[in-house]
C-alpha atoms as a PDB file:
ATOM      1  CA  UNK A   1      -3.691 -64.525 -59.283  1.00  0.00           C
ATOM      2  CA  UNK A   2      -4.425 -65.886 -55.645  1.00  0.00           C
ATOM      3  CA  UNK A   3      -2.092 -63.048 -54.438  1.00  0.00           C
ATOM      4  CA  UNK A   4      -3.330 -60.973 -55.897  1.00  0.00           C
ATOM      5  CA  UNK A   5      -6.882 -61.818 -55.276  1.00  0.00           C
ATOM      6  CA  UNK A   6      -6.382 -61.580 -51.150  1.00  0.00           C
ATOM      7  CA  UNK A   7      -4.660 -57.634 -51.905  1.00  0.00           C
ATOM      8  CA  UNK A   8      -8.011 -56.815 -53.616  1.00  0.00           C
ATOM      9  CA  UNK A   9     -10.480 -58.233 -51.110  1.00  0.00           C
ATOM     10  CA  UNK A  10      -8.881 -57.556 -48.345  1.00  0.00           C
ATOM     11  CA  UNK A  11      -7.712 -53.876 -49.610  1.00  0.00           C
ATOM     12  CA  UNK A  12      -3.880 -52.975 -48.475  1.00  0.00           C
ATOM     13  CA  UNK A  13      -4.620 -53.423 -45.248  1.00  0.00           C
ATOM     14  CA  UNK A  14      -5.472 -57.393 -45.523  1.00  0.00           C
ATOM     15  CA  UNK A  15      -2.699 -58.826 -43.768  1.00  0.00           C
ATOM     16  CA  UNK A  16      -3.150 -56.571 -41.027  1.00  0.00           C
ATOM     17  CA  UNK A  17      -3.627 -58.286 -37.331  1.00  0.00           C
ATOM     18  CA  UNK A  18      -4.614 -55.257 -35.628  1.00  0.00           C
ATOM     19  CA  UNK A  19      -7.765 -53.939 -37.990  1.00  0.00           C
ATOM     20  CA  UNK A  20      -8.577 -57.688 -37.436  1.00  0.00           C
ATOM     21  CA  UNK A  21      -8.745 -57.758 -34.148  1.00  0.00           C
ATOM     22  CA  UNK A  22     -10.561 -54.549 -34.013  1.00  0.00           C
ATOM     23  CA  UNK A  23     -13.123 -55.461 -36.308  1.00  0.00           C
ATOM     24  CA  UNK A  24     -13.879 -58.808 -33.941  1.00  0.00           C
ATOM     25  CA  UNK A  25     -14.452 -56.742 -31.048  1.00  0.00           C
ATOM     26  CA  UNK A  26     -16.778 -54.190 -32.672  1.00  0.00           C
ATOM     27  CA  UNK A  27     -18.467 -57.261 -34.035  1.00  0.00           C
ATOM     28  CA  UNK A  28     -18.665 -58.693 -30.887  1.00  0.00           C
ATOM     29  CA  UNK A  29     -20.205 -55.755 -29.080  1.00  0.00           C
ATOM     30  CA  UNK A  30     -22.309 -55.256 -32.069  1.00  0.00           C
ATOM     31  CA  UNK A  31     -23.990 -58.968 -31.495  1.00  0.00           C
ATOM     32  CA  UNK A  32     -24.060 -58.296 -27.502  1.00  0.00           C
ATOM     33  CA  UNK A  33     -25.455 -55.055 -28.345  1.00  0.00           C
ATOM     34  CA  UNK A  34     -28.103 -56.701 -30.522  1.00  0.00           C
ATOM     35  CA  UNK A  35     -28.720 -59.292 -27.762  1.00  0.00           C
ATOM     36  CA  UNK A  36     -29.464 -56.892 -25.071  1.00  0.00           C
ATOM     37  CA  UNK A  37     -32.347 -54.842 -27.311  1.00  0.00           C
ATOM     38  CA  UNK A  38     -34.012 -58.403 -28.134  1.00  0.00           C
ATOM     39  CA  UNK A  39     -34.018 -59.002 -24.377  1.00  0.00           C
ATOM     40  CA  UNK A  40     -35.452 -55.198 -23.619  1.00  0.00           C
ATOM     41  CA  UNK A  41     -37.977 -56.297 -26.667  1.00  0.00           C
ATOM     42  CA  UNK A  42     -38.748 -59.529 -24.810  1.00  0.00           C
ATOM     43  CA  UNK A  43     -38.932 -58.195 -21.311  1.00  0.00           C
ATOM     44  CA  UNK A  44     -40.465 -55.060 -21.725  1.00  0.00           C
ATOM     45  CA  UNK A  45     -44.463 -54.245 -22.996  1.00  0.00           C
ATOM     46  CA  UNK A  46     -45.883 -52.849 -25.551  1.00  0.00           C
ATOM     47  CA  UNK A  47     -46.376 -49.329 -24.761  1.00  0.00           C
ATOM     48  CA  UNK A  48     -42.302 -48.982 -23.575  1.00  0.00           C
ATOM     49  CA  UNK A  49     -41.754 -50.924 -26.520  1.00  0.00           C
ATOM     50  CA  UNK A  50     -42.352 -47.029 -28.106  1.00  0.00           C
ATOM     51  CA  UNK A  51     -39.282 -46.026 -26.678  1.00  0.00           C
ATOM     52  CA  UNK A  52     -36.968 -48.599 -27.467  1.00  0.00           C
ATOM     53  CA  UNK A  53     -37.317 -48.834 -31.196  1.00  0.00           C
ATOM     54  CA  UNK A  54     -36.972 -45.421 -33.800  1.00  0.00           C
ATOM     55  CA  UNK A  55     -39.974 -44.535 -35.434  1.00  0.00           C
ATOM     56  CA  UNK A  56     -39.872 -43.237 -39.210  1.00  0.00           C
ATOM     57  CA  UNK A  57     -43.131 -41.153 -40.283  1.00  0.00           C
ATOM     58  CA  UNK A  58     -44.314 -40.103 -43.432  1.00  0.00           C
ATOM     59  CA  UNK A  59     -45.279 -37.231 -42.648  1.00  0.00           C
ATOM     60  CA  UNK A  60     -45.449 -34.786 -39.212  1.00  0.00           C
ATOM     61  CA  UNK A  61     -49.227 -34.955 -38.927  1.00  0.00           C
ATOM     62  CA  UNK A  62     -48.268 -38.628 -38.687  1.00  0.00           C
ATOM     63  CA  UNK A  63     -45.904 -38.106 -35.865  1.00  0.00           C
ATOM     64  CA  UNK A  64     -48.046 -35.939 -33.977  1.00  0.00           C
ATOM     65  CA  UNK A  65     -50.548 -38.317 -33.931  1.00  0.00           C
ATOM     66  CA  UNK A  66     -48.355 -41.055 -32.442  1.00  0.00           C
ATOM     67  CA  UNK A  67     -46.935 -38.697 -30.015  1.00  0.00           C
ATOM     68  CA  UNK A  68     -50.134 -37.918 -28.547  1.00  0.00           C
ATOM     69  CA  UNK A  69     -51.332 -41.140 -28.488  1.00  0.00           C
ATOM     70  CA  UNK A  70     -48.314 -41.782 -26.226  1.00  0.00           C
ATOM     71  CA  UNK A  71     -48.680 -38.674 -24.365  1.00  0.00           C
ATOM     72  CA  UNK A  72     -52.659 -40.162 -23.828  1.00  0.00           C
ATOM     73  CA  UNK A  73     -50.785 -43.667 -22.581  1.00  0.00           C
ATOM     74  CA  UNK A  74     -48.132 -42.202 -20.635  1.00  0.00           C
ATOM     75  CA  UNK A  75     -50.848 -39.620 -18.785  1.00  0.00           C
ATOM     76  CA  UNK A  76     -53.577 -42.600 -18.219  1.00  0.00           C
ATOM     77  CA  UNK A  77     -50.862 -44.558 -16.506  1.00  0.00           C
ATOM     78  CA  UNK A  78     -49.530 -41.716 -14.323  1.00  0.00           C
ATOM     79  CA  UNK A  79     -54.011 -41.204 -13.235  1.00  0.00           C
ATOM     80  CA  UNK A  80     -53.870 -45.179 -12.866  1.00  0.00           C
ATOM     81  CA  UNK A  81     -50.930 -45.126 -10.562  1.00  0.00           C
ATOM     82  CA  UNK A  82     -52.201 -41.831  -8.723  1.00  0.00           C
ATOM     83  CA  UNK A  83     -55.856 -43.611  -8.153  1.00  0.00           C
ATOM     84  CA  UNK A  84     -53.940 -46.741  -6.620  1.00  0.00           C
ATOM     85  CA  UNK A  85     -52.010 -44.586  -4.269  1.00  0.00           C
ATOM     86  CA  UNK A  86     -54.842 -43.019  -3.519  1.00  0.00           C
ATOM     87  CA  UNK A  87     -56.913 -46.050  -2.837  1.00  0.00           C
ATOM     88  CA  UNK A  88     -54.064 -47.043  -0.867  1.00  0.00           C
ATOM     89  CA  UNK A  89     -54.107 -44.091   1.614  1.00  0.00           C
ATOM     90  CA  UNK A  90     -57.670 -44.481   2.030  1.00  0.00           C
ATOM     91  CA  UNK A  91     -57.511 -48.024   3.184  1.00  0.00           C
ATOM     92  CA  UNK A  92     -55.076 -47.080   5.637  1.00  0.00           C
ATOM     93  CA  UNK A  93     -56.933 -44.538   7.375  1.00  0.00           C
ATOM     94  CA  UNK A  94     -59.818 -46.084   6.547  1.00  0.00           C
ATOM     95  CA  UNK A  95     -58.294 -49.180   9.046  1.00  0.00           C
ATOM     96  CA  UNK A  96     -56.688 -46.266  11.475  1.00  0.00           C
ATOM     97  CA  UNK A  97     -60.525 -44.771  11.577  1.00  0.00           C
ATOM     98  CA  UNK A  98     -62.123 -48.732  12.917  1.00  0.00           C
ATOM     99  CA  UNK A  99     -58.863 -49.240  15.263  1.00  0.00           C
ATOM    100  CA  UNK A 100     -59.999 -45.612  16.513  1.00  0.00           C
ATOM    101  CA  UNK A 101     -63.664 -46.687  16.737  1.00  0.00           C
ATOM    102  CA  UNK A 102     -62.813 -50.266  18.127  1.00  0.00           C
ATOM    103  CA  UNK A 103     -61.078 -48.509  20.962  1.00  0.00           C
ATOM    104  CA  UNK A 104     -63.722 -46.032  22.012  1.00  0.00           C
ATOM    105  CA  UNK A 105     -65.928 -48.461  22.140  1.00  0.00           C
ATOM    106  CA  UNK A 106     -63.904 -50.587  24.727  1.00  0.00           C
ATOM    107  CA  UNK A 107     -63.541 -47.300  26.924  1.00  0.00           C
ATOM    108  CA  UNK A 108     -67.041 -46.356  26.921  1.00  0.00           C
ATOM    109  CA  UNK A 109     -68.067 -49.710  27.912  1.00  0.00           C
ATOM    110  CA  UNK A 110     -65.219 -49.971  30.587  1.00  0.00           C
ATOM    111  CA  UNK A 111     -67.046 -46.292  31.762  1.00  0.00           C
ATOM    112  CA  UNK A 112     -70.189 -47.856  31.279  1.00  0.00           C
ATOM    113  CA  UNK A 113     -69.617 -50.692  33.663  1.00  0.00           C
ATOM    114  CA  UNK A 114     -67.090 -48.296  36.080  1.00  0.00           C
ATOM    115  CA  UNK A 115     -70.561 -46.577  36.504  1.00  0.00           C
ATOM    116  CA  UNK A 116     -72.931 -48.853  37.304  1.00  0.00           C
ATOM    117  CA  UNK A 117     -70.570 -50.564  39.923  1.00  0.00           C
ATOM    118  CA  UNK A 118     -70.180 -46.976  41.742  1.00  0.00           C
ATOM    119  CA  UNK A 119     -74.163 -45.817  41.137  1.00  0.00           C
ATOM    120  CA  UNK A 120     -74.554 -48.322  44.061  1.00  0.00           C
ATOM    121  CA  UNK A 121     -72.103 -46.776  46.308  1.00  0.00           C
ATOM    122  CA  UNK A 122     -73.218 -43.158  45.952  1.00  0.00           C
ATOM    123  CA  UNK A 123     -75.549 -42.124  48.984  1.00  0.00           C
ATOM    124  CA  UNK A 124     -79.607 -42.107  48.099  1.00  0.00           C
ATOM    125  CA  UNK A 125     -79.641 -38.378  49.181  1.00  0.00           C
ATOM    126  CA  UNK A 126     -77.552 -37.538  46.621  1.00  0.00           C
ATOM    127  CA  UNK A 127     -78.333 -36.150  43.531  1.00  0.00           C
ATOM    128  CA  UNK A 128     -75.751 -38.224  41.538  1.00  0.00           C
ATOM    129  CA  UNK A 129     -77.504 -41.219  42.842  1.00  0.00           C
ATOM    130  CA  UNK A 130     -80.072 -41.289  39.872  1.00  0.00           C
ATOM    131  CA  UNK A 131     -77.905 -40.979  37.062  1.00  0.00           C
ATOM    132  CA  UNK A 132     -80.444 -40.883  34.605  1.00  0.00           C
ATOM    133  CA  UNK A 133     -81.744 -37.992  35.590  1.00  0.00           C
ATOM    134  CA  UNK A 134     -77.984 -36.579  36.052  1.00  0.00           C
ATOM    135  CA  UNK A 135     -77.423 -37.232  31.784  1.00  0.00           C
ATOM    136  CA  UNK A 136     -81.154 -35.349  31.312  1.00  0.00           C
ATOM    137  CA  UNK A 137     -79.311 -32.541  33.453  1.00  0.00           C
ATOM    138  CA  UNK A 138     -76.075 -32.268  31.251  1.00  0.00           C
ATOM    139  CA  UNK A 139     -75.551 -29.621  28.395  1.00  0.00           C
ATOM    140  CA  UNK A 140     -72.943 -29.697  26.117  1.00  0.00           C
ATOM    141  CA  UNK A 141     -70.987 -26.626  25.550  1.00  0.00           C
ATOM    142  CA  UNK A 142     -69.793 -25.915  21.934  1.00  0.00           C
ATOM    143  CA  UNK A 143     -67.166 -23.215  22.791  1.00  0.00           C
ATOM    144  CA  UNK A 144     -65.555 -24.773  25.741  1.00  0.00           C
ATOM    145  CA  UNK A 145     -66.404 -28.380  23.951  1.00  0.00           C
ATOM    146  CA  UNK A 146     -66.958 -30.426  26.737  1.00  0.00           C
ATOM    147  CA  UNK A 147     -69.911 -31.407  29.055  1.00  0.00           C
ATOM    148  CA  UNK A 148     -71.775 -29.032  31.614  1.00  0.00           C
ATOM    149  CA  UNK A 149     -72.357 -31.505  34.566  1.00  0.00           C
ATOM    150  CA  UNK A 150     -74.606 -30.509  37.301  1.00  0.00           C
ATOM    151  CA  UNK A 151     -73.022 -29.755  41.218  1.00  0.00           C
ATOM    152  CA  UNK A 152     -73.470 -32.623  43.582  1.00  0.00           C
ATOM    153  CA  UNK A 153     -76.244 -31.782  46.024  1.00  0.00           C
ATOM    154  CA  UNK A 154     -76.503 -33.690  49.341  1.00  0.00           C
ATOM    155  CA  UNK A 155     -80.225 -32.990  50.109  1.00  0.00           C
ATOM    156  CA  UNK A 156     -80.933 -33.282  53.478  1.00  0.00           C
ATOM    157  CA  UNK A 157     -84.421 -34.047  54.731  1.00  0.00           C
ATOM    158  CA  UNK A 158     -85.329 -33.178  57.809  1.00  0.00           C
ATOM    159  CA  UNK A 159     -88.181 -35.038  59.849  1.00  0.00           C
ATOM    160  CA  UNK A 160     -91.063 -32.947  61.772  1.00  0.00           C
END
């Protein structure tokens, strides 16, 4: 009865060490299989959580639904990640823009103090002697974009 008990259960192929074997390793992947989607579960979040697992619906109104909620997720993250890039590129040329600034400003006061060592030197019968009155005298041009600066005039005065 034992005998024929194992034939039964096991089918004709119950003594066979090969379909054993077999059916170990598919078990085996099957549980490392199994172990590698509870870890994706674990590690991933909610919303890729949609991807991972099969969803059944009762009906397609159902699964349109769901897809567009997921098309409404998938298109808020893409704006999210396109506003932080974005944000990004500003910062950087918003911090190009005050290294720009921060340098101009050290040149014009280098100029600044370049001129008012030389104003002393120039000759008083000059007309770049006053330099006031030479920045009253100077006209931007728009077209050429740079600054019309009047000739240097020696005047000479001559004594009766």
């Amino acid at each position: 009865l034992q005998m024929l008990e194992q034939q039964v259960v096991g089918g004709e192929q119950a003594k066979n060490k090969d379909l054993k074997e077999k059916h170990k390793r598919r078990k085996k992947y099957a549980d490392e299989r199994r172990l590698q989607l509870v870890a994706a579960l674990q590690n991933s979040n909610e919303d890729s959580s949609d991807w991972v697992l099969l969803n059944v619906y009762d009906s397609i109104h159902e699964e349109v639904r769901a897809k567009s909620k997921l098309l409404e997720k998938m298109q808020k993250k893409a704006a999210e990640t396109e506003i932080k890039d974005l944000q990004s590129e500003f910062e950087l040329e918003k911090i190009d823009y005050l290294g720009t600034i921060r340098r101009l400003e050290r040149d014009l006061m280098l100029f600044q103090q370049l001129l008012d060592r030389v104003q002393s030197l120039i000759r008083r019968d000059c007309n770049y002697s006053n330099l006031d009155k030479i920045k009253r005298e100077c006209v931007w041009d728009e077209e050429v974009g740079c600054w019309k600066i009047p000739e240097p005039i020696i005047q000479k005065t001559s004594l009766p």
